[in-house]
PDB file of N, CA and C in Angstrom:
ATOM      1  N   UNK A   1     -19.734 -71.865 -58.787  1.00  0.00           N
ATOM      2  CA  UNK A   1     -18.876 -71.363 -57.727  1.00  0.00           C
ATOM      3  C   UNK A   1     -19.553 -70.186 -57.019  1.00  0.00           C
ATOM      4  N   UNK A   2     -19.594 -69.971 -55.489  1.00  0.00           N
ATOM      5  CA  UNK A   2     -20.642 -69.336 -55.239  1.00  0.00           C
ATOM      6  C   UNK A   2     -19.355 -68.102 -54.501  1.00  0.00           C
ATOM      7  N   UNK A   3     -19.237 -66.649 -55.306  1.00  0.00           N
ATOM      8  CA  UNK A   3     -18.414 -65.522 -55.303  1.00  0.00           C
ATOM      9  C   UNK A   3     -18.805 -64.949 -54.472  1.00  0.00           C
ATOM     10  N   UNK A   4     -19.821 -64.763 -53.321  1.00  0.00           N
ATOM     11  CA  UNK A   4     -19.920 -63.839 -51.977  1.00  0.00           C
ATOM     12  C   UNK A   4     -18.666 -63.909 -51.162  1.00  0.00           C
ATOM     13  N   UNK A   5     -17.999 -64.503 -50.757  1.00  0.00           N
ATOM     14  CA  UNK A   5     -16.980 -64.512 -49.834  1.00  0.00           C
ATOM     15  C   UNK A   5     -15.707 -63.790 -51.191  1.00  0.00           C
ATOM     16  N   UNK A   6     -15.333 -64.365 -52.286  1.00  0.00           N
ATOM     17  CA  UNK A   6     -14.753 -63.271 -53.139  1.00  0.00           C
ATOM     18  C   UNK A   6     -14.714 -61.691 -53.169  1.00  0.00           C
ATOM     19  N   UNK A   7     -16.403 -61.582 -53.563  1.00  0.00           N
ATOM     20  CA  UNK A   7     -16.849 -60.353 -53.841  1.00  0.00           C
ATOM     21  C   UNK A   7     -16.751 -59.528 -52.221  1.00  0.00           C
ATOM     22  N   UNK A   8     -16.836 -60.062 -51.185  1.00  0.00           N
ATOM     23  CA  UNK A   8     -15.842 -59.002 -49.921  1.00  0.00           C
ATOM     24  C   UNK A   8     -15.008 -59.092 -49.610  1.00  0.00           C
ATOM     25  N   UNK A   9     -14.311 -60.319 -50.101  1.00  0.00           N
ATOM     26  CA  UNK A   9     -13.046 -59.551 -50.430  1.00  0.00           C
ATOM     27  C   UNK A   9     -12.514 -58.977 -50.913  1.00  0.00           C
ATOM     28  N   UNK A  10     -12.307 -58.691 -52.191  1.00  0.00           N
ATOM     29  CA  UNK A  10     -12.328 -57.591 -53.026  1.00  0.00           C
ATOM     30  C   UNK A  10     -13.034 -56.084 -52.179  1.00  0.00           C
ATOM     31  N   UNK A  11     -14.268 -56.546 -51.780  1.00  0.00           N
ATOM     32  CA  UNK A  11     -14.770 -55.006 -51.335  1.00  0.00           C
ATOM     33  C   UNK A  11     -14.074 -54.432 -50.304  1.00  0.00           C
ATOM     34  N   UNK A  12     -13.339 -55.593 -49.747  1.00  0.00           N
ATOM     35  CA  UNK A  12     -12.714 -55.655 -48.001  1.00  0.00           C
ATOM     36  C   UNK A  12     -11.160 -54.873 -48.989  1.00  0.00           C
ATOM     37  N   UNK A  13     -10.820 -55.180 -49.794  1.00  0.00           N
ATOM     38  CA  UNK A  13      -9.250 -54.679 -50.422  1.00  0.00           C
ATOM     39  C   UNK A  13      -9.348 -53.476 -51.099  1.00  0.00           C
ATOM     40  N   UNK A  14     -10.486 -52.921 -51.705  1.00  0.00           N
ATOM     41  CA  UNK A  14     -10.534 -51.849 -52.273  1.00  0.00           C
ATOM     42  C   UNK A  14     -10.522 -50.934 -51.000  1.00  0.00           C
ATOM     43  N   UNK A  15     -11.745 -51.074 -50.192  1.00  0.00           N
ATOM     44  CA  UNK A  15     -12.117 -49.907 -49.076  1.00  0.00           C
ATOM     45  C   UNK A  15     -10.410 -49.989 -48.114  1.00  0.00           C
ATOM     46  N   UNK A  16      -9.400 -51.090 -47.794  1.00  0.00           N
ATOM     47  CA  UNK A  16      -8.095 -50.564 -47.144  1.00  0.00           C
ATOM     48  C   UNK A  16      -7.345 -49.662 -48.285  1.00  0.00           C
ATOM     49  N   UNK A  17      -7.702 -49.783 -49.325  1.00  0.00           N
ATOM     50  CA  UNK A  17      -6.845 -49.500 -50.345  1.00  0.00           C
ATOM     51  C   UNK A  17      -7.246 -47.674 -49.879  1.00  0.00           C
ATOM     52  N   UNK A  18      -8.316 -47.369 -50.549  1.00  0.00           N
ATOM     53  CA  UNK A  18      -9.000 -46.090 -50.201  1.00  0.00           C
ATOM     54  C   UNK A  18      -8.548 -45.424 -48.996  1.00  0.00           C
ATOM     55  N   UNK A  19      -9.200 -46.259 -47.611  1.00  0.00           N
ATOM     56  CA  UNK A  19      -8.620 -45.441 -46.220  1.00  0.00           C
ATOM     57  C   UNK A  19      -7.073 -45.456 -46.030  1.00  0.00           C
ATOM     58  N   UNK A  20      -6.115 -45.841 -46.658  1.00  0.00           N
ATOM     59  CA  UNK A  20      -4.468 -45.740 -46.782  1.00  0.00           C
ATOM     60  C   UNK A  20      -4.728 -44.646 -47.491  1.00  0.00           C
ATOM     61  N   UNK A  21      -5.534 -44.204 -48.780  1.00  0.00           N
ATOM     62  CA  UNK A  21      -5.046 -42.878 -49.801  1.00  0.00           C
ATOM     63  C   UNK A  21      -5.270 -41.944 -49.007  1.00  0.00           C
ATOM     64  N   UNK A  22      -6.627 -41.917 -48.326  1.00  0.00           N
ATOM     65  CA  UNK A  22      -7.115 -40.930 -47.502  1.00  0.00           C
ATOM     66  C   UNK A  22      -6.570 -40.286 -46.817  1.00  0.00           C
ATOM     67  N   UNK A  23      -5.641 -40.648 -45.863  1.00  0.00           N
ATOM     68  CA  UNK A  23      -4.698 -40.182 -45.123  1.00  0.00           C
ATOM     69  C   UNK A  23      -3.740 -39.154 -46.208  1.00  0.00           C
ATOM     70  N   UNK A  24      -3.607 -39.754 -46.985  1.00  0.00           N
ATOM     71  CA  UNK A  24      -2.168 -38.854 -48.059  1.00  0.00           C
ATOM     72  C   UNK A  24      -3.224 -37.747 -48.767  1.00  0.00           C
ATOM     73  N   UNK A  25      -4.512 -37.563 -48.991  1.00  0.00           N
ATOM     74  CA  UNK A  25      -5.161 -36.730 -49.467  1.00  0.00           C
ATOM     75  C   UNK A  25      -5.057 -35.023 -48.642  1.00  0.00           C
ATOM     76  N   UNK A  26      -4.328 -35.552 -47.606  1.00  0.00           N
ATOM     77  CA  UNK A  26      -4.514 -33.909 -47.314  1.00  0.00           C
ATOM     78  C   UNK A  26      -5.704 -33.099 -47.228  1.00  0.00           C
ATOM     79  N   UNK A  27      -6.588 -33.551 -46.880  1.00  0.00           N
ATOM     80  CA  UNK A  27      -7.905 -33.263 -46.890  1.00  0.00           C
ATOM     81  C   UNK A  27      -8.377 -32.828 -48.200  1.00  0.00           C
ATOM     82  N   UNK A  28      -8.194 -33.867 -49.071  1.00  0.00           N
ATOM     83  CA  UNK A  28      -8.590 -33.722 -50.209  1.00  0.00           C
ATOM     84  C   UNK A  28      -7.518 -32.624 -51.319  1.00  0.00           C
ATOM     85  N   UNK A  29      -6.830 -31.933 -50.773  1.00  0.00           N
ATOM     86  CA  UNK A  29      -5.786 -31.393 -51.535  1.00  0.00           C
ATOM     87  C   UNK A  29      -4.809 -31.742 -52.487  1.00  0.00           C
ATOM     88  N   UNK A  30      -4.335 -33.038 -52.745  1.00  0.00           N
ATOM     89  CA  UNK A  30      -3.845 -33.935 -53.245  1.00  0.00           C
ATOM     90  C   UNK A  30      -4.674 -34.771 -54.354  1.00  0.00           C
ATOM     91  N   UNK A  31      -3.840 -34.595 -55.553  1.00  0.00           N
ATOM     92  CA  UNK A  31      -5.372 -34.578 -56.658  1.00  0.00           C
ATOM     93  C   UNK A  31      -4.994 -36.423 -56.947  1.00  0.00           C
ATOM     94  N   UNK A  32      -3.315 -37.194 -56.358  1.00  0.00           N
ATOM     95  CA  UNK A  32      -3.323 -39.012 -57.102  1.00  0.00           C
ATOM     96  C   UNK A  32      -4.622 -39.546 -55.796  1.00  0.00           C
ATOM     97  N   UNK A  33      -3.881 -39.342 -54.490  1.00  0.00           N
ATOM     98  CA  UNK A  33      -4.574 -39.926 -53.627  1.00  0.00           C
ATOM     99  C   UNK A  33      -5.795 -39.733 -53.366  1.00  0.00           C
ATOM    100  N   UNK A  34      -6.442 -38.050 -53.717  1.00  0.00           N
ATOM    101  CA  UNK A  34      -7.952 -37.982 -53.632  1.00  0.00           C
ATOM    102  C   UNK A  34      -9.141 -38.706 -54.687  1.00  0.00           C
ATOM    103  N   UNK A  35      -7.899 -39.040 -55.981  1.00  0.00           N
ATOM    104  CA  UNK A  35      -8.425 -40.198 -57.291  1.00  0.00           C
ATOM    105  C   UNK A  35      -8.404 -41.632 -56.737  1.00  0.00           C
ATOM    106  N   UNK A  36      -7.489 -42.152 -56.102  1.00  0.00           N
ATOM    107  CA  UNK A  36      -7.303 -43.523 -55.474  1.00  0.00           C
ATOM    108  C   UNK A  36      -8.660 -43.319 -54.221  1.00  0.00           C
ATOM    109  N   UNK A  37      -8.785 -42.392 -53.594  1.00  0.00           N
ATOM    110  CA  UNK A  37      -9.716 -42.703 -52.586  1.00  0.00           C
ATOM    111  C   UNK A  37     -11.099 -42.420 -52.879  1.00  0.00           C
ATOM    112  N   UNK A  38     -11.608 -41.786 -53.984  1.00  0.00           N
ATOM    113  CA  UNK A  38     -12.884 -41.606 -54.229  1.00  0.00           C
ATOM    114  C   UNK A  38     -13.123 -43.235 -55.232  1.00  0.00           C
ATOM    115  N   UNK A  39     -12.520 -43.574 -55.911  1.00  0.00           N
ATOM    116  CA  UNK A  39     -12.402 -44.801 -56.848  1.00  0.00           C
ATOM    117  C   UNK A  39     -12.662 -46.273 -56.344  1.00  0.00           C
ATOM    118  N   UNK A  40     -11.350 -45.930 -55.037  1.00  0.00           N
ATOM    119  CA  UNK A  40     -11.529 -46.896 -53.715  1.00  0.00           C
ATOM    120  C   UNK A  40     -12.916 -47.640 -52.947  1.00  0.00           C
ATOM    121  N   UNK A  41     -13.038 -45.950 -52.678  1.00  0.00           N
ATOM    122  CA  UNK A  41     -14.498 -46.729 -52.403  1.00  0.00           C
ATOM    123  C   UNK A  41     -16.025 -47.032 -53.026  1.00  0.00           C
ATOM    124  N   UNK A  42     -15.814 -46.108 -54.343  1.00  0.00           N
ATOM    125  CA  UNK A  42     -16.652 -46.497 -55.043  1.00  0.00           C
ATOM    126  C   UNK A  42     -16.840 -48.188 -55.579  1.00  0.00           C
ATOM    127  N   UNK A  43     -15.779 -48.592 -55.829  1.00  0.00           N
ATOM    128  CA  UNK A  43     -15.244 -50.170 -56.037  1.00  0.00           C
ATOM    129  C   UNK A  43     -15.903 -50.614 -54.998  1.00  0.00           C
ATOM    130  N   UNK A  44     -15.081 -50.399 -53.486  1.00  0.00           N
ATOM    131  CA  UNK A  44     -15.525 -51.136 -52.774  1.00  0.00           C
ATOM    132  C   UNK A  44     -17.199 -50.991 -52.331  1.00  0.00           C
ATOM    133  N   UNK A  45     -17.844 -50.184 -52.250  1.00  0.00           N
ATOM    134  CA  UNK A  45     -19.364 -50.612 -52.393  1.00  0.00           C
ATOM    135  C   UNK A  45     -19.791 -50.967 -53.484  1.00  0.00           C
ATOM    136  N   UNK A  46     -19.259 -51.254 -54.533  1.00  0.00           N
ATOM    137  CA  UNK A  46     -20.021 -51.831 -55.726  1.00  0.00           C
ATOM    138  C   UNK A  46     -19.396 -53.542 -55.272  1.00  0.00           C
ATOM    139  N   UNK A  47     -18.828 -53.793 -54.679  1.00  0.00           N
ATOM    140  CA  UNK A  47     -18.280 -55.291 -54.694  1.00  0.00           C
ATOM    141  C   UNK A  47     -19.213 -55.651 -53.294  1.00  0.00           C
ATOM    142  N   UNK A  48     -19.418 -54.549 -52.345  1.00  0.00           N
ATOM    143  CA  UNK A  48     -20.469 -55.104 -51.378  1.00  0.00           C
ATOM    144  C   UNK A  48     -21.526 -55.068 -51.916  1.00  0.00           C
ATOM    145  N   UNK A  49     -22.023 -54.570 -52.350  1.00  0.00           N
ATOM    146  CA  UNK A  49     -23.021 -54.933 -52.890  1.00  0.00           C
ATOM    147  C   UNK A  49     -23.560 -55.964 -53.668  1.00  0.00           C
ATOM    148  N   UNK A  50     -22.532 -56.440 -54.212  1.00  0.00           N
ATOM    149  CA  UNK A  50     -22.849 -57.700 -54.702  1.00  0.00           C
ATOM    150  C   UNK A  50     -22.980 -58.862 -53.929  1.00  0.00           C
ATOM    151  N   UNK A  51     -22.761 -58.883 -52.716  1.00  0.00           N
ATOM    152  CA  UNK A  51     -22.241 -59.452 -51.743  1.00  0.00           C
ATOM    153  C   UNK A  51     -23.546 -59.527 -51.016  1.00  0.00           C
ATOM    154  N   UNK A  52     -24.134 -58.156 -50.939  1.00  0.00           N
ATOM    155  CA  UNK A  52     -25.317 -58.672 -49.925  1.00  0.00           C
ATOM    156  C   UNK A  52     -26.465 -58.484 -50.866  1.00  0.00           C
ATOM    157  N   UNK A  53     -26.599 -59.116 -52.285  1.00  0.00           N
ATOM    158  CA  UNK A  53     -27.799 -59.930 -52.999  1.00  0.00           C
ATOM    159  C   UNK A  53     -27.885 -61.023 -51.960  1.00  0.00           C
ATOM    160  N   UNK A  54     -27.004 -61.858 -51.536  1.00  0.00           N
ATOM    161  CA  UNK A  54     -27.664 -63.236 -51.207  1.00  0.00           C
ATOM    162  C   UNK A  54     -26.944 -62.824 -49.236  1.00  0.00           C
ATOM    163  N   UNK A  55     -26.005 -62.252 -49.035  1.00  0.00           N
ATOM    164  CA  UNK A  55     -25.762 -62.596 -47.175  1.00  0.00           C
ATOM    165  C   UNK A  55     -26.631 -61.370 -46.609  1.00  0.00           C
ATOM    166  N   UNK A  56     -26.847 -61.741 -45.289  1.00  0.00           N
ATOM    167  CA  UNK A  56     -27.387 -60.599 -44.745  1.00  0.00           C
ATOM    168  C   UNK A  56     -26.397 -59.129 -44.425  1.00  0.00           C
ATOM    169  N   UNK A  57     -27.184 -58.243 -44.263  1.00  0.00           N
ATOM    170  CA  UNK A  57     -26.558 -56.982 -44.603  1.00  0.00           C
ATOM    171  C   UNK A  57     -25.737 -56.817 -43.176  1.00  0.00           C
ATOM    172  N   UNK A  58     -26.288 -57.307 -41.992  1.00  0.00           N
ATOM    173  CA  UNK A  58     -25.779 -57.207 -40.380  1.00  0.00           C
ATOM    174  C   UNK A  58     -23.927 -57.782 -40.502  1.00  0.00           C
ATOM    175  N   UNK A  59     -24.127 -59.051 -41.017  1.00  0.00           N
ATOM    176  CA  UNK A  59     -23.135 -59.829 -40.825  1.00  0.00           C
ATOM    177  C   UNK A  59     -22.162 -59.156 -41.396  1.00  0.00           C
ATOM    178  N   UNK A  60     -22.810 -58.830 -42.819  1.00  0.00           N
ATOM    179  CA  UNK A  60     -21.780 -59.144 -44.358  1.00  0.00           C
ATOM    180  C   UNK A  60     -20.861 -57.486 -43.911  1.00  0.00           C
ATOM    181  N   UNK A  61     -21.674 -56.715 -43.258  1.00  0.00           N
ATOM    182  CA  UNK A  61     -20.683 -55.342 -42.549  1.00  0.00           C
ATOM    183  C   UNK A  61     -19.801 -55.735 -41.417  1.00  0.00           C
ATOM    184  N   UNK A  62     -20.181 -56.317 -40.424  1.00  0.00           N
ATOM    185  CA  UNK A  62     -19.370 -56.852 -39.347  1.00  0.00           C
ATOM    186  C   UNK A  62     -18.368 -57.644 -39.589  1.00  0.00           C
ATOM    187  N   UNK A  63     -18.416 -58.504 -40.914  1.00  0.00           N
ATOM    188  CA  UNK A  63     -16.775 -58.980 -41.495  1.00  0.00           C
ATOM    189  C   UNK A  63     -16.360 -57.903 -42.106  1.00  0.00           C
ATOM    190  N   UNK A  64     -16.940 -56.590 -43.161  1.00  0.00           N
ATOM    191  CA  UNK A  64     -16.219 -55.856 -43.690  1.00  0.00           C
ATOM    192  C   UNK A  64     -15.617 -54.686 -42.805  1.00  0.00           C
ATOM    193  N   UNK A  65     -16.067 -54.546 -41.673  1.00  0.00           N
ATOM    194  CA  UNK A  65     -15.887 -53.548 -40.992  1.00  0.00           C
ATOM    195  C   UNK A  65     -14.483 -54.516 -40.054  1.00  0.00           C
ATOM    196  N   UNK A  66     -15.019 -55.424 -39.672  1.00  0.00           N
ATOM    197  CA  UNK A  66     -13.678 -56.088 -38.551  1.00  0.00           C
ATOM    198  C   UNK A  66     -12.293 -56.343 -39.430  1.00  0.00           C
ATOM    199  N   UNK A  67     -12.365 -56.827 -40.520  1.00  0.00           N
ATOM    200  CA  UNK A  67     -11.265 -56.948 -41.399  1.00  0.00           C
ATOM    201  C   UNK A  67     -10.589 -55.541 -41.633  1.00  0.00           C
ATOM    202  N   UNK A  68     -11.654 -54.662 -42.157  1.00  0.00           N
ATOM    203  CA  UNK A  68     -11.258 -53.427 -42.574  1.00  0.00           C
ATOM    204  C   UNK A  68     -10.243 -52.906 -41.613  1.00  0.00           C
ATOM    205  N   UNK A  69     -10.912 -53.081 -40.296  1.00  0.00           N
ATOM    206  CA  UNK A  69      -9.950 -52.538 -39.250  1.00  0.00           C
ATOM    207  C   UNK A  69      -9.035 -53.084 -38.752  1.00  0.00           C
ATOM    208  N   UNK A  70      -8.866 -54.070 -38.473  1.00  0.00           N
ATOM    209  CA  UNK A  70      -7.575 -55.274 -38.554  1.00  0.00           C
ATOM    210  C   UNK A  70      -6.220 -54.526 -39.679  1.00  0.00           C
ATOM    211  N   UNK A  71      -6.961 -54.741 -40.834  1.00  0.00           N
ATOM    212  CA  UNK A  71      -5.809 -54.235 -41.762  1.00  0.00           C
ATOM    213  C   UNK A  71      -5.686 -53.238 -41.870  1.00  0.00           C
ATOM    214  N   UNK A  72      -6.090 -52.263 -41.445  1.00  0.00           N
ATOM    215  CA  UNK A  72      -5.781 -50.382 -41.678  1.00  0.00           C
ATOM    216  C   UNK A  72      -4.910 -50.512 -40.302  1.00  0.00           C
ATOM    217  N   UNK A  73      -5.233 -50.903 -39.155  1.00  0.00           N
ATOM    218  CA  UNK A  73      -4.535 -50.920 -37.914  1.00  0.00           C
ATOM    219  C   UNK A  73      -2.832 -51.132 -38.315  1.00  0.00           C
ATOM    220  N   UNK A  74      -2.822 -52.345 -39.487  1.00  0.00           N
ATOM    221  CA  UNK A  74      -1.536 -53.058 -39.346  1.00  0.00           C
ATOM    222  C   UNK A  74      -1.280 -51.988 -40.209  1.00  0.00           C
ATOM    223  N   UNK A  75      -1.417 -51.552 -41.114  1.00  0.00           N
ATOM    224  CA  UNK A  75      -0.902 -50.972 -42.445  1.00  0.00           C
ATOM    225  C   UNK A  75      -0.577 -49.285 -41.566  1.00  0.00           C
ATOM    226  N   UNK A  76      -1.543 -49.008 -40.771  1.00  0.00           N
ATOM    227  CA  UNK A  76      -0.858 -47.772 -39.664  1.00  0.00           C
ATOM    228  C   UNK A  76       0.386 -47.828 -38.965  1.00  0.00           C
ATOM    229  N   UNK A  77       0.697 -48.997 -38.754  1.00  0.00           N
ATOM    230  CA  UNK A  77       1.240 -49.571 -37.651  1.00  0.00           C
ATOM    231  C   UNK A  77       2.384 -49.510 -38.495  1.00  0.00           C
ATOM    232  N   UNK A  78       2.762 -50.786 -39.481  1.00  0.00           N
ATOM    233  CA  UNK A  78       3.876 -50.482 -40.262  1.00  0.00           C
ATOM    234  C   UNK A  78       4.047 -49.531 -41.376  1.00  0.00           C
ATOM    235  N   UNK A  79       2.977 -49.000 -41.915  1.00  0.00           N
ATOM    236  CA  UNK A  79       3.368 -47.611 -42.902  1.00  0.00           C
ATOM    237  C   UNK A  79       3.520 -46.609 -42.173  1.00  0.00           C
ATOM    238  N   UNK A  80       2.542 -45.905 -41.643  1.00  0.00           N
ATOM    239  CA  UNK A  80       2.904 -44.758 -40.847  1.00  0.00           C
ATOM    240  C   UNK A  80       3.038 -44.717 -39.461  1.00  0.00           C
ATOM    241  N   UNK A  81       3.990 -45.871 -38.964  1.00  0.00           N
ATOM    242  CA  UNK A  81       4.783 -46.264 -37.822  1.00  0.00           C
ATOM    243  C   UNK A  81       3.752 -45.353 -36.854  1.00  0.00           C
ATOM    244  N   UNK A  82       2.716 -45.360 -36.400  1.00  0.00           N
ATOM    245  CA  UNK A  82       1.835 -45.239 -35.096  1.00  0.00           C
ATOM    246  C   UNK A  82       1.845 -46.256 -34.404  1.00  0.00           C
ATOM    247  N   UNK A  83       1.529 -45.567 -33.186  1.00  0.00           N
ATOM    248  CA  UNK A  83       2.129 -47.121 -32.295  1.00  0.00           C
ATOM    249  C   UNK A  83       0.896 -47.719 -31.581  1.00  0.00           C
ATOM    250  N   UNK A  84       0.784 -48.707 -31.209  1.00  0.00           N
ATOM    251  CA  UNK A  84      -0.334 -49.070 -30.474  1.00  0.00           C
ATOM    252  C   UNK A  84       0.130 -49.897 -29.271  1.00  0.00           C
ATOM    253  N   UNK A  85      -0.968 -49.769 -28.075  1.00  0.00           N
ATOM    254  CA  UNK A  85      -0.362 -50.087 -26.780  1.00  0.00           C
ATOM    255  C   UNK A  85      -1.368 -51.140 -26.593  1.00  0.00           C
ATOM    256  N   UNK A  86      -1.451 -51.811 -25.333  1.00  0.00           N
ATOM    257  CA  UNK A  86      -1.876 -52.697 -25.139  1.00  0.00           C
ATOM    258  C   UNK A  86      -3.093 -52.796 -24.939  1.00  0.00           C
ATOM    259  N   UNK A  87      -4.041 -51.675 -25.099  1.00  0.00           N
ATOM    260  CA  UNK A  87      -5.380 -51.706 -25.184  1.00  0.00           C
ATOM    261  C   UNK A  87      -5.822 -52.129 -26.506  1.00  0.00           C
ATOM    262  N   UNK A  88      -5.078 -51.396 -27.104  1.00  0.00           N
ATOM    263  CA  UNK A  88      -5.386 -51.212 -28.864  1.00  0.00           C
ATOM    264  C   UNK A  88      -5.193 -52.765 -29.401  1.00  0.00           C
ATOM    265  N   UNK A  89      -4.111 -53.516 -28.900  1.00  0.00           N
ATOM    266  CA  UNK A  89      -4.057 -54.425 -29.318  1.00  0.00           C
ATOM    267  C   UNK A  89      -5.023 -55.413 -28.861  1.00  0.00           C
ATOM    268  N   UNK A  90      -5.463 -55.438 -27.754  1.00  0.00           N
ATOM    269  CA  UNK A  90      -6.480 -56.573 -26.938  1.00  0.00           C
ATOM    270  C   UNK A  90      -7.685 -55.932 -27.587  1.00  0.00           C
ATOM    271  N   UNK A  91      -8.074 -54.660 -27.602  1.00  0.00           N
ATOM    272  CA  UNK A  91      -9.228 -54.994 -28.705  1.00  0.00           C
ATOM    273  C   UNK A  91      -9.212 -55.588 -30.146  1.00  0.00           C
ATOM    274  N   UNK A  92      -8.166 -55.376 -30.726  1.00  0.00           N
ATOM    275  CA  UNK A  92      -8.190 -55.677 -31.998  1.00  0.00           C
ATOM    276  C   UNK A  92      -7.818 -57.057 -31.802  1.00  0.00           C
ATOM    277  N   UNK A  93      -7.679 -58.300 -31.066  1.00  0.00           N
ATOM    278  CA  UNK A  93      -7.556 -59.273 -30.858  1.00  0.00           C
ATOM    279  C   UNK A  93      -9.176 -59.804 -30.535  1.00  0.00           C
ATOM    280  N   UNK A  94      -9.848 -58.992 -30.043  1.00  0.00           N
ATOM    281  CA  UNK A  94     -11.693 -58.798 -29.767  1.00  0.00           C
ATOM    282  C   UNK A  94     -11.925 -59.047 -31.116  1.00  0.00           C
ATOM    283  N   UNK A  95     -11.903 -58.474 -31.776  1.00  0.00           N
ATOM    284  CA  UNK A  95     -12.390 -58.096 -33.020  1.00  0.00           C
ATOM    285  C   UNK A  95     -11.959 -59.441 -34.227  1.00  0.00           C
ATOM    286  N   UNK A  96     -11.033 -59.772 -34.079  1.00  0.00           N
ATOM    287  CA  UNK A  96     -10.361 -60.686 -34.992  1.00  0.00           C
ATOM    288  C   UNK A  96     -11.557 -62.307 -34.130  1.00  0.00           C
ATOM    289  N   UNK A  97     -11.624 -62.459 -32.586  1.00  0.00           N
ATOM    290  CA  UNK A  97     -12.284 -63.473 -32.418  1.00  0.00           C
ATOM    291  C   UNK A  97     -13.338 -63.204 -33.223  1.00  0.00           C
ATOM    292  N   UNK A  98     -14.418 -62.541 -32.875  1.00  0.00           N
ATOM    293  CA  UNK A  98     -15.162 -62.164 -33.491  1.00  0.00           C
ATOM    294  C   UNK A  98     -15.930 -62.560 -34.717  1.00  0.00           C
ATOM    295  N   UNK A  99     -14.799 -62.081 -35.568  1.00  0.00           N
ATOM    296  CA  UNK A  99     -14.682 -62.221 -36.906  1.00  0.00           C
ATOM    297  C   UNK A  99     -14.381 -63.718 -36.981  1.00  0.00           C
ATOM    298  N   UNK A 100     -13.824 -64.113 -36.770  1.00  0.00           N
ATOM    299  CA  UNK A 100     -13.832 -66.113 -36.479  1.00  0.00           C
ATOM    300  C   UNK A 100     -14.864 -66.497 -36.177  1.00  0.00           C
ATOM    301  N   UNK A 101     -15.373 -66.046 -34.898  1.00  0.00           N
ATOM    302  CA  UNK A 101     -17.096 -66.636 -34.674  1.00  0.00           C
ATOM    303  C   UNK A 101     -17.981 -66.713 -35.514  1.00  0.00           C
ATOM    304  N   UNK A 102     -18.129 -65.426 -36.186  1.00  0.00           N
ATOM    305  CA  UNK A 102     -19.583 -65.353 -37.564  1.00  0.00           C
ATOM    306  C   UNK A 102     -19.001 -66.212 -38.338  1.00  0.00           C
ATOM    307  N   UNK A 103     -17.462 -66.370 -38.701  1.00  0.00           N
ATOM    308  CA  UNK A 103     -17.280 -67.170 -40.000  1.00  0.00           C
ATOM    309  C   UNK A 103     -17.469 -68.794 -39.870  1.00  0.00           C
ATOM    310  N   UNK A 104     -17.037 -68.788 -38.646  1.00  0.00           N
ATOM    311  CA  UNK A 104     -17.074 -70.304 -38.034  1.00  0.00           C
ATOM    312  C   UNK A 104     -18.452 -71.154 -37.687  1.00  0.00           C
ATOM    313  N   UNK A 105     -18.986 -70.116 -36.573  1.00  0.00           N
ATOM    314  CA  UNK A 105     -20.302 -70.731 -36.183  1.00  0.00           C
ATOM    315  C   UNK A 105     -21.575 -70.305 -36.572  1.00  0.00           C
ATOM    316  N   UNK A 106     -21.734 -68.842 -37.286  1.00  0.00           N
ATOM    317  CA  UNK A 106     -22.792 -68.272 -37.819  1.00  0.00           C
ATOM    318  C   UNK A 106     -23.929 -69.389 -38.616  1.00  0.00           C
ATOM    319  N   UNK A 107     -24.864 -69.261 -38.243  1.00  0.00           N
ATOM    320  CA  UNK A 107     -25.888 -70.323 -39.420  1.00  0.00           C
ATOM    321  C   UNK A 107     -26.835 -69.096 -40.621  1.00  0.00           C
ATOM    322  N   UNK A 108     -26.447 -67.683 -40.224  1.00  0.00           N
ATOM    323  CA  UNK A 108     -27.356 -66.981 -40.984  1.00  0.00           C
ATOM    324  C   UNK A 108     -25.887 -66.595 -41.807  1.00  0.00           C
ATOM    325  N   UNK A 109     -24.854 -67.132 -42.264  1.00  0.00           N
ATOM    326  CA  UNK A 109     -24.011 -66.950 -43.477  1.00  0.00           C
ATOM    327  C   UNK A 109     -24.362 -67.653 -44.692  1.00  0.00           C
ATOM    328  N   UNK A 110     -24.093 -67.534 -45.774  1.00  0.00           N
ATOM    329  CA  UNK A 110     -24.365 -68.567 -46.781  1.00  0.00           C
ATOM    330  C   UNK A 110     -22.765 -69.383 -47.022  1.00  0.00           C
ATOM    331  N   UNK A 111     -22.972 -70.363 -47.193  1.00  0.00           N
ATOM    332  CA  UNK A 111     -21.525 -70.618 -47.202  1.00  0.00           C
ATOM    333  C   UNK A 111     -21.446 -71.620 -48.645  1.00  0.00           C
TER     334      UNK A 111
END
């Protein structure tokens, strides 16, 4: 079973996990959330990393980074009710094609 698409996900769930604590860290003042967000992302680069033994390093960020932001957007959006207008949304609709294209038509993915 070939775990690259696993292993970012996982890296893709730890690092939202982290940038949600971050916010509650208080600039680090806050000793649960500054433990959830240093942990966070330690996880999550140890799971990318596993990830780019075999995909390239260009791509395998441009899904972790477009996802990443997709879901911190929503998790802003409904946790800490920020609002987004219609720019915000037509890019992040950019971003989601995007992210369909490499997964869809890319030939330098391993699949």
């Amino acid at each position: 079973m070939n775990w690259n698409y696993g292993y970012l996900v996982i890296a893709i769930i730890f690092e939202v996990l982290a940038t949600t604590a971050l916010k509650e860290t208080h600039g680090f003042t806050r000793l649960l959330p500054s433990l959830v967000t240093v942990t966070g992302y330690a996880l999550a680069f140890y799971f990318l990393s596993l990830t780019l033994r075999i995909m390239p390093v260009g791509v395998v960020y441009a899904l972790w980074c477009g996802a990443g932001i997709i879901l911190i957007t929503a998790i802003g959006w409904v946790w800490f009710r920020q609002a987004l207008d219609m720019p915000a949304l037509i890019g992040m609709g950019f971003i989601m094609v995007g992210v369909g294209i490499i997964n869809l038509y890319s030939k330098t993915l391993v699949h």
